[in-house]
C-alpha atoms as a PDB file:
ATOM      1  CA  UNK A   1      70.947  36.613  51.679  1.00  0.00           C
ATOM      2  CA  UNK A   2      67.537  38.796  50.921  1.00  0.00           C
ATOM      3  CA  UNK A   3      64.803  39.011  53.011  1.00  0.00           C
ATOM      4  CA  UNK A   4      61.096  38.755  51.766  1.00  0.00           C
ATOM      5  CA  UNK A   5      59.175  39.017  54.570  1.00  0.00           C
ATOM      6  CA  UNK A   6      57.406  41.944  55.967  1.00  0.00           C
ATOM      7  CA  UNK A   7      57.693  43.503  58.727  1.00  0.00           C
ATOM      8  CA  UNK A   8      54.998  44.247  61.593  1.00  0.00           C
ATOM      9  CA  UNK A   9      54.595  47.723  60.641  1.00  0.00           C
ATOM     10  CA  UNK A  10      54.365  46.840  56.484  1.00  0.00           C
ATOM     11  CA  UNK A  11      51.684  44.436  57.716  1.00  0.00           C
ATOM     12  CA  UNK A  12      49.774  46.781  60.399  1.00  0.00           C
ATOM     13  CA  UNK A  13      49.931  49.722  57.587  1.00  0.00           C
ATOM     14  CA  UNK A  14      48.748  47.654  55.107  1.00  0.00           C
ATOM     15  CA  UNK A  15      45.506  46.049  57.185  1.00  0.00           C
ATOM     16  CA  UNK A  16      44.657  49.877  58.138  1.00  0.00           C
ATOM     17  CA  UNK A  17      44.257  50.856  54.448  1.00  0.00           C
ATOM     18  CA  UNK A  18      42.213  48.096  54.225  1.00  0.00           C
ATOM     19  CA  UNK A  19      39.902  48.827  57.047  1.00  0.00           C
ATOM     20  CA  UNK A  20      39.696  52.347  55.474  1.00  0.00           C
ATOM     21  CA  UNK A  21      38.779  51.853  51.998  1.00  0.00           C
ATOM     22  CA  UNK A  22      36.134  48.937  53.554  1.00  0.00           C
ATOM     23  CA  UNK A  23      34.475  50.986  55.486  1.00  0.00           C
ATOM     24  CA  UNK A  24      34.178  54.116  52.748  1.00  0.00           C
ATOM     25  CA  UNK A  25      33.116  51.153  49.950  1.00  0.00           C
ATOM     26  CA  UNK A  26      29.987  49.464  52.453  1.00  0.00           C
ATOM     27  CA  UNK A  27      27.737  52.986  52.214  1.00  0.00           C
ATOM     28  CA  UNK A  28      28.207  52.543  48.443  1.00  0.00           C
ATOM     29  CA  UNK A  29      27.082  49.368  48.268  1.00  0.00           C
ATOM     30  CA  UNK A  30      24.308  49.597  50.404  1.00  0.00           C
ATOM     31  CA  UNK A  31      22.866  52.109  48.369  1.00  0.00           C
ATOM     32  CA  UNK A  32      23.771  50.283  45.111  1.00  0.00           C
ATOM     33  CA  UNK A  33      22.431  47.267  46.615  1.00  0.00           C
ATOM     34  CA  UNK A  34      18.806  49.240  47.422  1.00  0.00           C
ATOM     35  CA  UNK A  35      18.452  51.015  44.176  1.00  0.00           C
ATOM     36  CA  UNK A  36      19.012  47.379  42.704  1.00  0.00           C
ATOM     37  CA  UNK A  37      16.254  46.150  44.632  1.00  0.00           C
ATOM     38  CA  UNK A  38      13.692  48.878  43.506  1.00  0.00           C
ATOM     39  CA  UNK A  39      14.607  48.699  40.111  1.00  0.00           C
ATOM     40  CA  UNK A  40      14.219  44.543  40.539  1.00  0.00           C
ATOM     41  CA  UNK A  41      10.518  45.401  42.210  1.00  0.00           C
ATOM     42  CA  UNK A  42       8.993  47.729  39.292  1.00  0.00           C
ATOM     43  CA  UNK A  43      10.606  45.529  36.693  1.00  0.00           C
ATOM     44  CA  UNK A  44       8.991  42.501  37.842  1.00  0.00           C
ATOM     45  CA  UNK A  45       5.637  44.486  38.298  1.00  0.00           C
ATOM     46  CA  UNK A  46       6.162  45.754  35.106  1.00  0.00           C
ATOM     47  CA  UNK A  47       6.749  42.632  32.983  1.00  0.00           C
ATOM     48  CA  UNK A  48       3.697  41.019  35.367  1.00  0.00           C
ATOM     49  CA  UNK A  49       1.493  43.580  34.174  1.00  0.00           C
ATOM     50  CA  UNK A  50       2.831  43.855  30.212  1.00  0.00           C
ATOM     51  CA  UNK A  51       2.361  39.553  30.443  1.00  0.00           C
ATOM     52  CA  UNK A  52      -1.285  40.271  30.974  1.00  0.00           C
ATOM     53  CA  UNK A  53      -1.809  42.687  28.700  1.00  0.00           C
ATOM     54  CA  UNK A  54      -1.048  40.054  25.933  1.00  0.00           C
ATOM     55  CA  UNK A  55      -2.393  37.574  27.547  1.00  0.00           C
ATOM     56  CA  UNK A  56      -5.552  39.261  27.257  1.00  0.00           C
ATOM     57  CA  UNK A  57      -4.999  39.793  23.606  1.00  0.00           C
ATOM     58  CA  UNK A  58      -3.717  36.536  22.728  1.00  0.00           C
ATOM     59  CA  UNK A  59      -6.290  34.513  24.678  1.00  0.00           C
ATOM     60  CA  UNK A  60      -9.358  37.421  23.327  1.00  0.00           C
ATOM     61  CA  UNK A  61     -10.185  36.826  27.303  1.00  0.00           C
ATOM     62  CA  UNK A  62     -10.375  39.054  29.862  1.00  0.00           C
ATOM     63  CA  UNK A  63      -7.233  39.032  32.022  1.00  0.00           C
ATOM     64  CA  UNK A  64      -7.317  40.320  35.578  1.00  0.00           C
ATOM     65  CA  UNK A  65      -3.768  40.818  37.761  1.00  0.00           C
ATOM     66  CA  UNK A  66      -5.012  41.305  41.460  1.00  0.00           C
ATOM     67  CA  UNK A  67      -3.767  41.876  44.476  1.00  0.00           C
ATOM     68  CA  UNK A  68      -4.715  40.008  47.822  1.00  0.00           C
ATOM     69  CA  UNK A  69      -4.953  43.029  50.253  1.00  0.00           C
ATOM     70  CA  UNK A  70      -4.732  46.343  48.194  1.00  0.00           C
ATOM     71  CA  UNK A  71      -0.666  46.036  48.547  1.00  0.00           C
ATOM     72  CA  UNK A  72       1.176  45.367  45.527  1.00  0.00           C
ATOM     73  CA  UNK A  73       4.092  44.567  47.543  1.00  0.00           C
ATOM     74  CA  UNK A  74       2.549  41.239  48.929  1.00  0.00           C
ATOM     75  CA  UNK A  75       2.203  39.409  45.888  1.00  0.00           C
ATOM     76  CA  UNK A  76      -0.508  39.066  42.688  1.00  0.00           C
ATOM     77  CA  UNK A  77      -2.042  36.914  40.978  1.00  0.00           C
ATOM     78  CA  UNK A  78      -3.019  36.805  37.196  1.00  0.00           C
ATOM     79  CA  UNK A  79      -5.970  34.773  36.042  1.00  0.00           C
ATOM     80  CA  UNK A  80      -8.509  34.745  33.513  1.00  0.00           C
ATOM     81  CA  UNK A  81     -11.446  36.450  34.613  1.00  0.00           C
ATOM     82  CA  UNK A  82     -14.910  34.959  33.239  1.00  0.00           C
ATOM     83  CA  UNK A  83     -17.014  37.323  34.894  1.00  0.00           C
ATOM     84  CA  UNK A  84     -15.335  40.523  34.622  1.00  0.00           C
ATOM     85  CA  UNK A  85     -15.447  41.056  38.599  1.00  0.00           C
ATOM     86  CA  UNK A  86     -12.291  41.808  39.443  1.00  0.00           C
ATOM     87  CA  UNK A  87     -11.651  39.300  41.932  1.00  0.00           C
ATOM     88  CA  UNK A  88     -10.791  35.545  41.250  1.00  0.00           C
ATOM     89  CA  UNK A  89     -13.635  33.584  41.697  1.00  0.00           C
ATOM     90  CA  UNK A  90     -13.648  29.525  41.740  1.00  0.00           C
ATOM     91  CA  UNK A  91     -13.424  27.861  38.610  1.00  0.00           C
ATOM     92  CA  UNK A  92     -11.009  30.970  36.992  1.00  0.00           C
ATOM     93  CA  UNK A  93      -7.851  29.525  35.681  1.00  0.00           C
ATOM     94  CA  UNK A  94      -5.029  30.748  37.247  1.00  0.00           C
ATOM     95  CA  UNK A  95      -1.897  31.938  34.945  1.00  0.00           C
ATOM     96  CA  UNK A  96       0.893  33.224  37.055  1.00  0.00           C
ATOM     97  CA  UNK A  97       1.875  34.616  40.581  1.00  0.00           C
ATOM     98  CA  UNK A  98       4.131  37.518  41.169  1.00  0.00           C
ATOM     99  CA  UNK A  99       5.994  36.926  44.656  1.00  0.00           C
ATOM    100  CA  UNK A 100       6.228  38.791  47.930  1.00  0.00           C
ATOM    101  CA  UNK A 101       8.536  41.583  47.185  1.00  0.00           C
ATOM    102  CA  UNK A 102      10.506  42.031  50.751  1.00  0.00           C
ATOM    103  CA  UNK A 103      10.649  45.348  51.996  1.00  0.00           C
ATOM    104  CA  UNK A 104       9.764  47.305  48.985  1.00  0.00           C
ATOM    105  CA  UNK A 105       6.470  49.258  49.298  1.00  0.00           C
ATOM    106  CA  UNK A 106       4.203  48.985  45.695  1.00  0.00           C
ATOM    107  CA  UNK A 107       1.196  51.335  45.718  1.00  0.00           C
ATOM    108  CA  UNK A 108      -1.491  52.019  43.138  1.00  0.00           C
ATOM    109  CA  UNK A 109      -3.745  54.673  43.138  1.00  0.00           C
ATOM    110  CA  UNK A 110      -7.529  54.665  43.619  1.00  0.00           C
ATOM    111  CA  UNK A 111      -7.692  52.983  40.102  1.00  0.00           C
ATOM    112  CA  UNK A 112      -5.515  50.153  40.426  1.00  0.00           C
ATOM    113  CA  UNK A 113      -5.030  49.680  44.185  1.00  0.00           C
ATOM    114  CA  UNK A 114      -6.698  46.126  44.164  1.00  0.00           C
ATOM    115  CA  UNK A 115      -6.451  45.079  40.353  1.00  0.00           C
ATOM    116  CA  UNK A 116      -5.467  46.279  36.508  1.00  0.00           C
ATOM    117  CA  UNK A 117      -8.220  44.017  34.325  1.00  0.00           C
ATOM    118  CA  UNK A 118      -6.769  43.782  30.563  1.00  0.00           C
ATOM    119  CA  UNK A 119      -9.956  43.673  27.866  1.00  0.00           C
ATOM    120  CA  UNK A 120      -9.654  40.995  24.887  1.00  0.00           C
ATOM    121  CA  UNK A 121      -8.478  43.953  23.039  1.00  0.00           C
ATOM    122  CA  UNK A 122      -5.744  45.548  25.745  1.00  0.00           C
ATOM    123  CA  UNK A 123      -7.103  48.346  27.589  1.00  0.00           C
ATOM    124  CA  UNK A 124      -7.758  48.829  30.767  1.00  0.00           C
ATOM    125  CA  UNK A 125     -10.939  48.373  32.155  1.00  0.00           C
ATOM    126  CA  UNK A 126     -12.508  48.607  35.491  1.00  0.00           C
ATOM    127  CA  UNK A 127     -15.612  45.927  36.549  1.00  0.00           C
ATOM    128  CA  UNK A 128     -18.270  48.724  35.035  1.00  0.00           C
ATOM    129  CA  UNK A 129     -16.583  48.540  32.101  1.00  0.00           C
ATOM    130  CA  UNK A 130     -15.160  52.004  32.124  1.00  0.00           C
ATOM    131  CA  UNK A 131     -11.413  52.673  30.966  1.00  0.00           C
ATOM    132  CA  UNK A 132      -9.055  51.826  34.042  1.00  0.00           C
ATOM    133  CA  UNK A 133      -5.977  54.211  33.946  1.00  0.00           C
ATOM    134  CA  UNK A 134      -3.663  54.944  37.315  1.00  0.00           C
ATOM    135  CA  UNK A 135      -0.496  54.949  38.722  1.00  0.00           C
ATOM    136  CA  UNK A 136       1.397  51.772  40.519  1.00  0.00           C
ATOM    137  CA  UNK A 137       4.499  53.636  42.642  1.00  0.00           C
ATOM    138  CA  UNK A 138       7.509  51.419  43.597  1.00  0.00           C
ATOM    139  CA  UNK A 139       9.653  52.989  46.748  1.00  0.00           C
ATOM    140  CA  UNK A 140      11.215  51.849  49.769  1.00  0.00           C
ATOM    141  CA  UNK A 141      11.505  53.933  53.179  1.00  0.00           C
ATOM    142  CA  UNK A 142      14.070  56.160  53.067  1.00  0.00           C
ATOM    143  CA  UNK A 143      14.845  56.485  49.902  1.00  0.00           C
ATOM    144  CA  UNK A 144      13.967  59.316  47.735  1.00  0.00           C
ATOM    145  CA  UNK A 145      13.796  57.210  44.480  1.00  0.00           C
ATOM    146  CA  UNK A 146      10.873  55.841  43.023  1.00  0.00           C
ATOM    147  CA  UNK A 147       9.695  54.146  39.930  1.00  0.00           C
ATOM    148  CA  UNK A 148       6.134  54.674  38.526  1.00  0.00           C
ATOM    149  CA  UNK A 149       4.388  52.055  36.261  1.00  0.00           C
ATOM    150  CA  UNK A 150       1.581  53.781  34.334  1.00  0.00           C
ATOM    151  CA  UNK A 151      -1.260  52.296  32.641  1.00  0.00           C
ATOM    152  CA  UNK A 152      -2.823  54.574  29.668  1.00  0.00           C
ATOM    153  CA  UNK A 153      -6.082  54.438  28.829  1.00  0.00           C
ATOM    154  CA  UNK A 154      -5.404  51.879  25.733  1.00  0.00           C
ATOM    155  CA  UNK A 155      -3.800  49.871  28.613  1.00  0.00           C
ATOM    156  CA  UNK A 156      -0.228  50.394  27.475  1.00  0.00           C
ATOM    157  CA  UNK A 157       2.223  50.601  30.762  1.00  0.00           C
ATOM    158  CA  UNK A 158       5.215  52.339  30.961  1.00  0.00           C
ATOM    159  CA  UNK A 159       8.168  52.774  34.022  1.00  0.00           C
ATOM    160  CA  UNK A 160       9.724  55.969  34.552  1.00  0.00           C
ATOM    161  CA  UNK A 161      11.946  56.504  37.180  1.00  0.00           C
ATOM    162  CA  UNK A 162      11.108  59.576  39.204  1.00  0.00           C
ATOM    163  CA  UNK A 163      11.780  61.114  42.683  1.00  0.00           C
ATOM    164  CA  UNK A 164       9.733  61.226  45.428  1.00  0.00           C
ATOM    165  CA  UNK A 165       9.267  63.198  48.957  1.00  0.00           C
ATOM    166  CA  UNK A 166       9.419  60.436  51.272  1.00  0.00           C
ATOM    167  CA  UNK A 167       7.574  56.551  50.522  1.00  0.00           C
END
């Protein structure tokens, strides 16, 4: 007669290499997990941004993306802005939101740190009318990886993935 079981060693050996590769996989996957959310972040900024770009051109309106509190990382808005002010005002038609972004930080530099306004023709402009160029940096805490959106002066934008000193 043949025996298929296993024994309580087999079993106890087997559930120990199990424990072992589990813990030596979760590290991994955290860190998979984080560079998937700060890829997710810029992407979203970026397509936000790109969306009012043509917007602007396909509308021959002025578009404005802006931010409620000078943190990219708490949401947007995109809306058509009538009076080239930089801020919505009542009566401007609202065209999308970008979401909350969890624990991502999003940063723009003294040019964009509240809003990126798109011209009827593409580029970047700032409320005097002046071409609006910057830097929008996507990081999280602790993590030396960073994507940069930048905006050219014909109001192109562009991710690269760079590294970073600390977020």
């Amino acid at each position: 007669m043949e025996n298929r079981g296993y024994t309580l060693f087999e079993l106890v050996a087997a559930l120990a290499i199990t424990a072992i590769l589990s813990v030596s996989a979760v590290p991994a996957f955290y860190n998979l997990l984080q560079q998937y959310r700060l890829r997710s972040a810029g992407q979203q900024l970026f397509h936000f941004l790109t969306s009012a770009r043509a917007t602007a051109v396909m509308r021959s309106k002025q578009i404005t993306a802006e931010n409620s509190d000078g943190d990219w990382s708490t949401g947007a808005t995109l809306f058509e802005d009538d009076n080239g002010n930089g801020a919505q005002d009542n009566g401007e038609a609202v065209l999308l939101r970008l979401g909350n972004q969890g624990n991502v930080q999003i940063q723009g530099n003294r040019w964009v740190a509240d809003y990126v306004m798109f011209a009827p023709d593409g580029s970047a402009q700032t409320t005097s009318g002046a071409f609006q160029v910057g830097t929008i940096t996507v990081c999280q805490a602790g993590y030396n990886e960073a994507y940069q959106l930048i905006i050219s002066i014909g109001g192109r934008v562009r991710m690269i993935n760079t590294e970073i000193e600390e977020c």
